[in-house]
C-alpha atoms as a PDB file:
ATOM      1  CA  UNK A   1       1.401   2.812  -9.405  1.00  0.00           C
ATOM      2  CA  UNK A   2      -0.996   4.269  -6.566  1.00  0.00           C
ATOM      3  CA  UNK A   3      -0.274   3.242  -2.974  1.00  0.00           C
ATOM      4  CA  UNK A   4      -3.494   1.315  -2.680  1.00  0.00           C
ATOM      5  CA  UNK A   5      -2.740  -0.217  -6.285  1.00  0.00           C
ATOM      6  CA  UNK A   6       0.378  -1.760  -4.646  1.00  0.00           C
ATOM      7  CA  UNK A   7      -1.071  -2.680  -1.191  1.00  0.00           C
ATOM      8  CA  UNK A   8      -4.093  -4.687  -3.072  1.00  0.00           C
ATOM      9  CA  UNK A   9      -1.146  -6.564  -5.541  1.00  0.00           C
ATOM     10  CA  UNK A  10       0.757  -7.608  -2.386  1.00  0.00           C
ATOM     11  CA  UNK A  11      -2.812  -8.872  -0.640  1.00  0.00           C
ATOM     12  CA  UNK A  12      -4.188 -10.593  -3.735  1.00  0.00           C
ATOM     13  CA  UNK A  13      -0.371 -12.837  -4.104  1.00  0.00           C
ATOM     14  CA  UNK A  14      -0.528 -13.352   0.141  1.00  0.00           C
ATOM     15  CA  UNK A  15      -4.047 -14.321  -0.819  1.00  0.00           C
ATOM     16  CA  UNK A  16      -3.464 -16.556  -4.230  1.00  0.00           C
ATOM     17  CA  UNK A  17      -0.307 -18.162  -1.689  1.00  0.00           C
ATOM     18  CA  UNK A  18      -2.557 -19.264   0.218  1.00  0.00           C
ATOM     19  CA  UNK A  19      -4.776 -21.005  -2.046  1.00  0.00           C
ATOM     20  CA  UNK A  20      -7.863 -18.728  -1.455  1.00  0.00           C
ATOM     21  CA  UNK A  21     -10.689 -19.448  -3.918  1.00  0.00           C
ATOM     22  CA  UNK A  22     -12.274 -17.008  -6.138  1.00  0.00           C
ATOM     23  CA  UNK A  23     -10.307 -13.887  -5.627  1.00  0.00           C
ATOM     24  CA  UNK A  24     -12.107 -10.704  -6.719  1.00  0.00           C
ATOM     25  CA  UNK A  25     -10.870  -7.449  -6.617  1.00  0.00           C
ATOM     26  CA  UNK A  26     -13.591  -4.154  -6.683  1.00  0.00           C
ATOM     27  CA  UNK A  27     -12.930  -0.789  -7.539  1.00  0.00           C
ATOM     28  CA  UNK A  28     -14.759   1.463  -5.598  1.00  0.00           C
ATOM     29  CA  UNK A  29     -13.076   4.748  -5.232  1.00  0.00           C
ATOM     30  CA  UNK A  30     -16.170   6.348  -7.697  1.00  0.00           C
ATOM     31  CA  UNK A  31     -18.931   5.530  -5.797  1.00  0.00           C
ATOM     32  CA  UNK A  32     -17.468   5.540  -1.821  1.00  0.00           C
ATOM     33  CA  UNK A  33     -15.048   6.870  -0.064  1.00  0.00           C
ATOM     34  CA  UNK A  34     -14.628   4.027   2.416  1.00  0.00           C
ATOM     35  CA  UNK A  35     -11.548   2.429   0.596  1.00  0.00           C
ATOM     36  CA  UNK A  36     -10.494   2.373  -2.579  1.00  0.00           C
ATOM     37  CA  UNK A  37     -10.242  -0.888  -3.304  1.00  0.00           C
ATOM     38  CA  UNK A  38     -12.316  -4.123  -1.980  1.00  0.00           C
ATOM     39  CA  UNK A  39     -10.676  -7.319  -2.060  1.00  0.00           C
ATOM     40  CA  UNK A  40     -12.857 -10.436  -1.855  1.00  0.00           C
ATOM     41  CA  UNK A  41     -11.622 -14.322  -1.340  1.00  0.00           C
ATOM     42  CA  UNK A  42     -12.915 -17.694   0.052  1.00  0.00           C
ATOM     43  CA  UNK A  43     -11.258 -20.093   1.538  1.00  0.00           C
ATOM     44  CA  UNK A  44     -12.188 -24.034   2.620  1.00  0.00           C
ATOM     45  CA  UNK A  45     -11.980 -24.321   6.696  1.00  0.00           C
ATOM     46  CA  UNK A  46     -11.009 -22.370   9.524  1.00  0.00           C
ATOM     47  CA  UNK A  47      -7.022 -22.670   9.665  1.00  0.00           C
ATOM     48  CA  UNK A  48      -7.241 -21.397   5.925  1.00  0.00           C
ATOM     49  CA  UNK A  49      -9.059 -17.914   6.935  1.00  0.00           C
ATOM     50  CA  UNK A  50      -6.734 -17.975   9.737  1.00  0.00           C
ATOM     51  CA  UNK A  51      -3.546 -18.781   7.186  1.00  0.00           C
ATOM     52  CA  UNK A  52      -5.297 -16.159   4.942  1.00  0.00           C
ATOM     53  CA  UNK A  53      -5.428 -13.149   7.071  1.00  0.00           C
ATOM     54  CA  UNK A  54      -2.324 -13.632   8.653  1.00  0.00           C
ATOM     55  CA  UNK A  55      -0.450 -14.086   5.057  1.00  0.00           C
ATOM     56  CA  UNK A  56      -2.081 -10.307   4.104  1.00  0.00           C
ATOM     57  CA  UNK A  57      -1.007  -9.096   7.228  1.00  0.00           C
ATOM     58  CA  UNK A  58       2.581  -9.943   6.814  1.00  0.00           C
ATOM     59  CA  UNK A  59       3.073  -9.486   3.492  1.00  0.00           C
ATOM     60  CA  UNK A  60       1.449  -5.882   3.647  1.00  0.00           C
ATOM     61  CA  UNK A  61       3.454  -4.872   7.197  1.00  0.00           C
ATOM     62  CA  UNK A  62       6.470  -5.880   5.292  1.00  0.00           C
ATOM     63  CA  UNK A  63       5.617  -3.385   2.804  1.00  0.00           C
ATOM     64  CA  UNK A  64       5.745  -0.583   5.415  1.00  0.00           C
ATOM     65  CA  UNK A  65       1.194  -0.721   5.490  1.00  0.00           C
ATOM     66  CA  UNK A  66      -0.134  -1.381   8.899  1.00  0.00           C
ATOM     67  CA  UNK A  67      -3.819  -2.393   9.229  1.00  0.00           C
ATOM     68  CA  UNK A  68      -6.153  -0.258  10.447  1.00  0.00           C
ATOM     69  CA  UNK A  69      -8.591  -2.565  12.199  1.00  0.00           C
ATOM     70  CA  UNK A  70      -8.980  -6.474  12.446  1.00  0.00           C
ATOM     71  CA  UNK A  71     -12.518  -8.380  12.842  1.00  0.00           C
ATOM     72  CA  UNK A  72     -13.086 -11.565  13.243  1.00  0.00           C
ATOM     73  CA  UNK A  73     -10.939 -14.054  15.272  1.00  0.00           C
ATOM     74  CA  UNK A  74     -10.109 -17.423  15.458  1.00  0.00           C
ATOM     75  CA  UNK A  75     -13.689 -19.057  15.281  1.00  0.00           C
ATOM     76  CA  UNK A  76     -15.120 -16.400  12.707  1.00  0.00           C
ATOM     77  CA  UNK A  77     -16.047 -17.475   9.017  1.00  0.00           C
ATOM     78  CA  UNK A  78     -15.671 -13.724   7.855  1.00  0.00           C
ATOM     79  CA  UNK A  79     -12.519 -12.018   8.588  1.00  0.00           C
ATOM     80  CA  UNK A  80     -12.613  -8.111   7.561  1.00  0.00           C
ATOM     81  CA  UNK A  81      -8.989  -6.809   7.129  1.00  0.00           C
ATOM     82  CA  UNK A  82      -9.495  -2.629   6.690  1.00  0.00           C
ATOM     83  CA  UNK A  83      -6.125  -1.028   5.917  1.00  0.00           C
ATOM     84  CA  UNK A  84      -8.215   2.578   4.941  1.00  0.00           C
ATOM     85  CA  UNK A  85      -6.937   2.823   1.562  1.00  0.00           C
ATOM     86  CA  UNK A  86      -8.184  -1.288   0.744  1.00  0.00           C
ATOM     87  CA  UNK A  87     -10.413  -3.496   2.589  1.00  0.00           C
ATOM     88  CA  UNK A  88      -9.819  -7.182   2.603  1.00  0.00           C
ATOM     89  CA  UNK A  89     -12.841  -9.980   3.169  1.00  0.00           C
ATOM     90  CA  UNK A  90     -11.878 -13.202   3.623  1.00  0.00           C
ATOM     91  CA  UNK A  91     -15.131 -15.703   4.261  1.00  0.00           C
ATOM     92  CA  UNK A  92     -15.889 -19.317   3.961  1.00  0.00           C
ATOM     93  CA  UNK A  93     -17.298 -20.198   0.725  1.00  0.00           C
ATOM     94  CA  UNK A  94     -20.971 -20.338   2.691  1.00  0.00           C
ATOM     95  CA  UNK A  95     -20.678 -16.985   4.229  1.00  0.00           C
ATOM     96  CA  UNK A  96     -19.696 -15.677   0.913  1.00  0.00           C
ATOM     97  CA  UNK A  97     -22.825 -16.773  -1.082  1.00  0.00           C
ATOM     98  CA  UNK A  98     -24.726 -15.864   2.243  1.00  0.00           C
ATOM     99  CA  UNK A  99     -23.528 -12.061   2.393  1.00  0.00           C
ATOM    100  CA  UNK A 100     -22.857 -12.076  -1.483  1.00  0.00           C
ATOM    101  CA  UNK A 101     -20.685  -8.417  -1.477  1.00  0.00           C
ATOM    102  CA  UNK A 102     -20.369  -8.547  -5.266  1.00  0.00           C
ATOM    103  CA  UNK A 103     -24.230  -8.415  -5.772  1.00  0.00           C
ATOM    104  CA  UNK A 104     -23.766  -5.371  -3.114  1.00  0.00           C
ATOM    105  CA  UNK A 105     -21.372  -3.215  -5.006  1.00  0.00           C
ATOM    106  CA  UNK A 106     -22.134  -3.972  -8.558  1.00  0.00           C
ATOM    107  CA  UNK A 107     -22.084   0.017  -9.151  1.00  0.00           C
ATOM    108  CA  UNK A 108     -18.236  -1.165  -8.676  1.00  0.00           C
ATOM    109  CA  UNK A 109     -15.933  -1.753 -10.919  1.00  0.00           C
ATOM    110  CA  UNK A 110     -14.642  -5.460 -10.999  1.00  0.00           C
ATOM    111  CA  UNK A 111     -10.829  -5.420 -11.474  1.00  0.00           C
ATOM    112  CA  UNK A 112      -9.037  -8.435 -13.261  1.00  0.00           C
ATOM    113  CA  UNK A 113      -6.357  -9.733 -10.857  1.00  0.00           C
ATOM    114  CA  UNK A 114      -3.989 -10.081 -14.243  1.00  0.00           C
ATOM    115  CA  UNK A 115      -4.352  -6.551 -14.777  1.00  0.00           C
ATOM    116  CA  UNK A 116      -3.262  -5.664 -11.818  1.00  0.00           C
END
């Protein structure tokens, strides 16, 4: 299994731990070289996003992966988590619809958690 196979497993269970909604995972390693992997996820108030990002964070450090940058704090409804070979977005369910990132990247290809 490719490293950034593995790193977006151990971030999609942190995530599915922690009750986020909707959990998408794209494959974009054919059309950018950003990451290889977007993972997307809502979740219902503030503490959740909080519980969220801090669940990928451990889980993935545990691992031996160490993020790469961090936005969004305490008070922020769209937490980006980049770890160079994934990048994880965690928004309220508002946000989400608002920036819609699967409408974005449809030249992606949308990865069934199962088959992961």
């Amino acid at each position: 299994m490719s490293q950034s196979k593995e790193m977006t497993k151990i971030a999609v269970a942190a995530l599915s731990d922690k009750k986020a909604e909707d959990v998408r995972v794209i494959d974009i390693r054919e059309i950018s070289t950003i990451a290889d992997f977007f993972i997307i996820a809502n979740g219902t108030n503030a503490n959740q996003l909080l519980a969220m990002r801090d669940a990928v964070d451990e889980e993935l450090y545990k691992a031996g992966y160490q993020t790469k940058q961090v936005e969004g704090n305490q008070s922020s409804t769209w937490i980006l988590m980049d770890y160079n070979d994934i990048i994880v977005h965690i928004f309220s369910k508002e946000d989400r619809l608002f920036y819609d990132l699967e409408r974005m990247w449809t030249d992606g290809k949308q990865i069934d958690i199962k088959d992961l």
